[in-house]
Protein backbone atom coordinates (compact mmCIF):
# COMPACT_ATOMS: atom_id res chain seq x y z
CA UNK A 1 -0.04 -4.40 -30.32
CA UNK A 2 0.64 -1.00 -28.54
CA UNK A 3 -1.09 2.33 -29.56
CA UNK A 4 0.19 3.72 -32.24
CA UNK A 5 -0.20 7.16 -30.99
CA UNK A 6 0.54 7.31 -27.36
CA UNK A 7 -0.57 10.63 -25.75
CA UNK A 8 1.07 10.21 -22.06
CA UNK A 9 -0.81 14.14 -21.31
CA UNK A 10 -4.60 12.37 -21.30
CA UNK A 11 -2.86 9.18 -19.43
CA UNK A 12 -1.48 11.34 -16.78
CA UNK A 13 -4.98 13.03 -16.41
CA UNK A 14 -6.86 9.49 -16.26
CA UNK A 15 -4.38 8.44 -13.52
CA UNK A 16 -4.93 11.11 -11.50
CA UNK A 17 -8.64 11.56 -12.03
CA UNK A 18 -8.51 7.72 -10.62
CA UNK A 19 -5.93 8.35 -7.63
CA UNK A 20 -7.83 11.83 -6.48
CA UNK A 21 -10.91 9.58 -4.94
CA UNK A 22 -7.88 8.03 -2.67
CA UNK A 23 -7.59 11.67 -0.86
CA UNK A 24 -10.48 10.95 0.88
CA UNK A 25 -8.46 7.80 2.74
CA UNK A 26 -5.35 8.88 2.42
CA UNK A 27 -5.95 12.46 4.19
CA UNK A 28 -7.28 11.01 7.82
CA UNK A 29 -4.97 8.31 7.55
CA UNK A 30 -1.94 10.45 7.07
CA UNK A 31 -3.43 12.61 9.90
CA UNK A 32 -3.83 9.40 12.17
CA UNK A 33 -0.01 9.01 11.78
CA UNK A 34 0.97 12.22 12.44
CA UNK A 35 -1.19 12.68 15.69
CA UNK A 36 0.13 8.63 16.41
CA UNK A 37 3.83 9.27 16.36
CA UNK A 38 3.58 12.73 17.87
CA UNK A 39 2.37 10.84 20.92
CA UNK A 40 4.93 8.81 20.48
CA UNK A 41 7.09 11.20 21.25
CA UNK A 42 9.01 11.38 17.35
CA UNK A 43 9.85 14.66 16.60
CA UNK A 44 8.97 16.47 13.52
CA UNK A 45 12.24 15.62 11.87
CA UNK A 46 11.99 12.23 12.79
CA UNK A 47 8.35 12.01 11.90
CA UNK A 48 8.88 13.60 8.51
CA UNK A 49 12.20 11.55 7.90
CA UNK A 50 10.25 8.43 8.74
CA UNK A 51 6.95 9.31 6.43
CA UNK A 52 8.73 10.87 3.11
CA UNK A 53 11.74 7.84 3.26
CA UNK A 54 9.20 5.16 4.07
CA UNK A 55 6.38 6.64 2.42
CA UNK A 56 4.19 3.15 3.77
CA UNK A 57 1.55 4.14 6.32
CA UNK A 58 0.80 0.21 6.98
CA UNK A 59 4.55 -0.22 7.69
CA UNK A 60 4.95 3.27 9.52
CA UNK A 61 2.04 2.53 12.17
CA UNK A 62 3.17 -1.00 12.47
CA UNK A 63 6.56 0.34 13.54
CA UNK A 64 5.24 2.92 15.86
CA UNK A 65 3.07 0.89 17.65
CA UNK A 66 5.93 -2.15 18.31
CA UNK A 67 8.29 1.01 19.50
CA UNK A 68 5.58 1.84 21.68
CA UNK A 69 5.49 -1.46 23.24
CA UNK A 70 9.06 -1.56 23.90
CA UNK A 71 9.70 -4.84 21.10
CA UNK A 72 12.99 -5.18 20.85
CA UNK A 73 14.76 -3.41 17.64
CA UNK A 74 14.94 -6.98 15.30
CA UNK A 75 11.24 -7.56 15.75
CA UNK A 76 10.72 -3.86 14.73
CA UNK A 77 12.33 -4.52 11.83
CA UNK A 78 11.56 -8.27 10.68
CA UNK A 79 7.53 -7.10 11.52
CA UNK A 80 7.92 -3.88 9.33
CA UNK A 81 9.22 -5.40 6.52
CA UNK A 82 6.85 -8.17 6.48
CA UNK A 83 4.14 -5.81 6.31
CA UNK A 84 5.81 -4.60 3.28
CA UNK A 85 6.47 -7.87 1.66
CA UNK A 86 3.76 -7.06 -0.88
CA UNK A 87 5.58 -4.30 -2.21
CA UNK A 88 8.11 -7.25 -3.67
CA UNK A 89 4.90 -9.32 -5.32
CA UNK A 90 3.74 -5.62 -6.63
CA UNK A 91 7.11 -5.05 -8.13
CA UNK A 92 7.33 -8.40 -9.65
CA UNK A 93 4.11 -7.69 -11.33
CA UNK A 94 4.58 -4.24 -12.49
CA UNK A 95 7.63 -5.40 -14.22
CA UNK A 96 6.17 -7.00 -17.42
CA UNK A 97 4.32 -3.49 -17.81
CA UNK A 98 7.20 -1.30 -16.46
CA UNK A 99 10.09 -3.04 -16.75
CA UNK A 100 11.82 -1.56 -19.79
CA UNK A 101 12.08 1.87 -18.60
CA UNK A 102 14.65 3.80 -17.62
CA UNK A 103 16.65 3.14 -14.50
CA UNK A 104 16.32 5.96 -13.19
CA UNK A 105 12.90 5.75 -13.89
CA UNK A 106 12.45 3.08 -12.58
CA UNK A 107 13.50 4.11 -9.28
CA UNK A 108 10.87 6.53 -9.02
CA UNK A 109 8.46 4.27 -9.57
CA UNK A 110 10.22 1.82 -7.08
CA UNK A 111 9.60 4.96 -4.59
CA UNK A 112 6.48 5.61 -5.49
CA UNK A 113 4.48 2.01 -5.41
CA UNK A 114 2.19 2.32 -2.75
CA UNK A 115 -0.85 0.05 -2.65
CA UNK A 116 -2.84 3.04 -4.06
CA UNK A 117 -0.74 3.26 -6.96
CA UNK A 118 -0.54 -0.41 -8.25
CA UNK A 119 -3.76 -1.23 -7.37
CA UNK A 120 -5.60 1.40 -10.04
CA UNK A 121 -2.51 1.06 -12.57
CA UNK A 122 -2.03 -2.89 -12.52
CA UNK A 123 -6.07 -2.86 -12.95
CA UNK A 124 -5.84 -0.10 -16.31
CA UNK A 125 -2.45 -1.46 -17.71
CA UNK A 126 -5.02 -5.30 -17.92
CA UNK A 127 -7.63 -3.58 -18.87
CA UNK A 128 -6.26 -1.38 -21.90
CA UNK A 129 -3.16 -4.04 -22.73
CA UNK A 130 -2.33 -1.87 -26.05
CA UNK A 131 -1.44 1.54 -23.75
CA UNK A 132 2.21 2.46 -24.88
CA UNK A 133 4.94 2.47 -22.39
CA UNK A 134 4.84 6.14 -21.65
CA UNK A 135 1.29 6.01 -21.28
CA UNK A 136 1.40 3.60 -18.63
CA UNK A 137 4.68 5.44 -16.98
CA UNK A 138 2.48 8.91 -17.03
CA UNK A 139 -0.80 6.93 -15.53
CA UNK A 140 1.33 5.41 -12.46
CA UNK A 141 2.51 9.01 -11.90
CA UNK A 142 -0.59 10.86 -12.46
CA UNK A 143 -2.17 8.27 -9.83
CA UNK A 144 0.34 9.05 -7.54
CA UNK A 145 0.37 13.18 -7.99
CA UNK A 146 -2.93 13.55 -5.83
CA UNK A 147 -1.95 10.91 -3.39
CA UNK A 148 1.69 11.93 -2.05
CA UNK A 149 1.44 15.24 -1.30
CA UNK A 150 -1.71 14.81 0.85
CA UNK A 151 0.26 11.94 2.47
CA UNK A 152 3.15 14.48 3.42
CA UNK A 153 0.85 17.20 4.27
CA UNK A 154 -1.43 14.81 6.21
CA UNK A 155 1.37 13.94 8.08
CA UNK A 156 2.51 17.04 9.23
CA UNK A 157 -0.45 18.76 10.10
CA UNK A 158 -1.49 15.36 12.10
CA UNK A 159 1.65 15.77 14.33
CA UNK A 160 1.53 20.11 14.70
CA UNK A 161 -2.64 19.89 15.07
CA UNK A 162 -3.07 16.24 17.29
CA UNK A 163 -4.08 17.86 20.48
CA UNK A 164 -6.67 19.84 18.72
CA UNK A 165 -8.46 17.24 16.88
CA UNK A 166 -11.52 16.13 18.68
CA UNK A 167 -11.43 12.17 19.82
CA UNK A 168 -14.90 11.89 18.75
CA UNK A 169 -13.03 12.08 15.02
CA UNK A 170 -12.00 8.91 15.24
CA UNK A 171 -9.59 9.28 12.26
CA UNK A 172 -8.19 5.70 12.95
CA UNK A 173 -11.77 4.52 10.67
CA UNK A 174 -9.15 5.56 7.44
CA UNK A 175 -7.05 2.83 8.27
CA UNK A 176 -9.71 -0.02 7.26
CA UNK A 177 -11.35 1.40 4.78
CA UNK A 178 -8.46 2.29 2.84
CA UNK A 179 -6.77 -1.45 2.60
CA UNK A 180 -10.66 -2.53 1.88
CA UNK A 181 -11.23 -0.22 -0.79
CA UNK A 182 -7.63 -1.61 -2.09
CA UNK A 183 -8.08 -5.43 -1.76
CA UNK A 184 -11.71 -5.44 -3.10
CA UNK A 185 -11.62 -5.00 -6.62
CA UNK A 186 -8.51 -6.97 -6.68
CA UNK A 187 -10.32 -10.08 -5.15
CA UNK A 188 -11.33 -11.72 -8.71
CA UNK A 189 -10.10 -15.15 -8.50
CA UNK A 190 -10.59 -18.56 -5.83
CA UNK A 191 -7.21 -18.22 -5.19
CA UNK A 192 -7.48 -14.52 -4.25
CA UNK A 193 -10.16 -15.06 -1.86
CA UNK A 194 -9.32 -18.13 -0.11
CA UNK A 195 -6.20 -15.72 0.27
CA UNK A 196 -7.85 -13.20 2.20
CA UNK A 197 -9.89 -15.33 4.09
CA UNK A 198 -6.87 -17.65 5.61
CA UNK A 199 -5.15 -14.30 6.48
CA UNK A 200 -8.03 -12.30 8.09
CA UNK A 201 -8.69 -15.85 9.89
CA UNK A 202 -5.43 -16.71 11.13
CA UNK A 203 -4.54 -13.70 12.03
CA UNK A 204 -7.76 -13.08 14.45
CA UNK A 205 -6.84 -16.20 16.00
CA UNK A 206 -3.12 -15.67 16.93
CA UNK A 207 -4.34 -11.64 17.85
CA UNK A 208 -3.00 -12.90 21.41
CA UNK A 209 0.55 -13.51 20.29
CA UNK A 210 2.63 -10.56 21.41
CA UNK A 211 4.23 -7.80 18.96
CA UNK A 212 1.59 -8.93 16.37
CA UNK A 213 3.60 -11.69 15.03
CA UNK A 214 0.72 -13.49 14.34
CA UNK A 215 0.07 -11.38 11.46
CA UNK A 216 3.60 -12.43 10.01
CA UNK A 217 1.99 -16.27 10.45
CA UNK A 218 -0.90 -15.32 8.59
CA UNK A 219 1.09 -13.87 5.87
CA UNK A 220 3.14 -16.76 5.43
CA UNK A 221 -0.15 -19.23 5.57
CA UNK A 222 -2.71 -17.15 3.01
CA UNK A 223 0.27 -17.28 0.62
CA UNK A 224 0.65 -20.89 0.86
CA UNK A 225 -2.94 -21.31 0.50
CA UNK A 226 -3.53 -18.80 -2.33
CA UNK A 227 -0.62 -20.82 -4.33
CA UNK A 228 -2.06 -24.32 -3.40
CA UNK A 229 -5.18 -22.87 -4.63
CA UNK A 230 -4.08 -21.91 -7.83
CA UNK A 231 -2.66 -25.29 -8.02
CA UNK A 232 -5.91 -27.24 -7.91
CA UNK A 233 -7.37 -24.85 -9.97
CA UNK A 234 -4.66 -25.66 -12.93
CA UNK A 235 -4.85 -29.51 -12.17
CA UNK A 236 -8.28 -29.47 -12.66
CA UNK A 237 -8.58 -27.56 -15.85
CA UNK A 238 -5.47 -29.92 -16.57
């Protein structure tokens, strides 16, 4: 049963009352990528084409740093886009929440799905199951409201200000702590665990392969085993 009453105005608010914490990550992070492909040797155009088009730091500095090492334009791309594989698994499960809005809706929202943004919504739309479409439409967006602009501005001022920010900043700490903060609360199953523990594992071991390929093998292997987990689990309750 939905809510009879939907007020979208106090679900925007909640959304971005629960994205605004993310500033804190998202800020040095975006900053981290500005100062990274500056030295790169992108120029602002290019920097800000890459960030508001792509708008997925994981993706972004995975790109940067295989262009940096000379990998050959195919890797570039197969390695990016593995590194954004999740956004298809976060799209497939957005879509029984999602799924009947507009197209042109949902296009935004296709734009807009970060792992910031479906990791607080998918987490409210389970835990409040009668929230009205529009609701949960104006909670993805008010997540998102605090989030994007910082991630533009971050950006920017990373590549025009990178000289002048002190080493001793370290701002590469944001990179870490936001994907933990992200995966954490979201590790509530066996399956979702043994997940995360054959990817951090595998890809520690294959660190030596060149272009980081090994983390595209360590993709492919804590999916298997988070699906053969899941498995067992329903055999056994079976």
């Amino acid at each position: 049963m939905t809510n009879q009453h939907p007020n979208p105005r106090a679900a925007y608010w909640s959304g971005f009352r629960t994205g605004a914490p993310f500033i804190l990550v998202v800020a040095p992070f975006a900053l981290l990528f500005g100062v990274v492909a500056q030295e790169a040797g992108l120029s602002i155009l290019q920097l800000m084409s890459m960030t508001v088009l792509v708008i997925a730091g994981a993706a972004q500095l995975t790109a940067l740093a295989l262009l940096s090492e000379h990998a050959p334009t195919v890797i570039v791309l197969i390695t990016s886009l593995a590194v954004n594989l999740r956004m298809a698994m976060y799209s497939a499960a957005m879509v029984p929440h999602l799924g009947k809005a507009k197209l042109s809706t949902r296009l935004w929202v296709s734009y807009f799905l970060v792992d910031q943004a479906f990791a607080v919504s998918i987490l409210k739309y389970e835990e409040t199951p009668d929230m009205a479409l529009s609701e949960k439409l104006a909670f993805f967006f008010g997540a998102m409201s605090p989030v994007a602009p910082v991630w533009y501005a971050g950006t920017l001022a990373g590549a025009l200000l990178g000289s002048q920010i002190p080493p001793e900043y370290s701002l590469d700490f944001a990179v870490p702590i936001c994907f933990i903060a992200i995966t954490g609360p979201m590790l509530r199953t066996p399956a979702h665990l043994v997940a995360a523990f054959v990817s951090v594992s595998v890809a520690l071991l294959l660190a030596w392969i060149p272009y980081s390929l090994g983390l595209l093998v360590a993709a492919v292997l804590a999916m298997i085993a988070g699906a053969q987990t899941e498995v067992l689990l329903a055999r056994r309750k079976a």
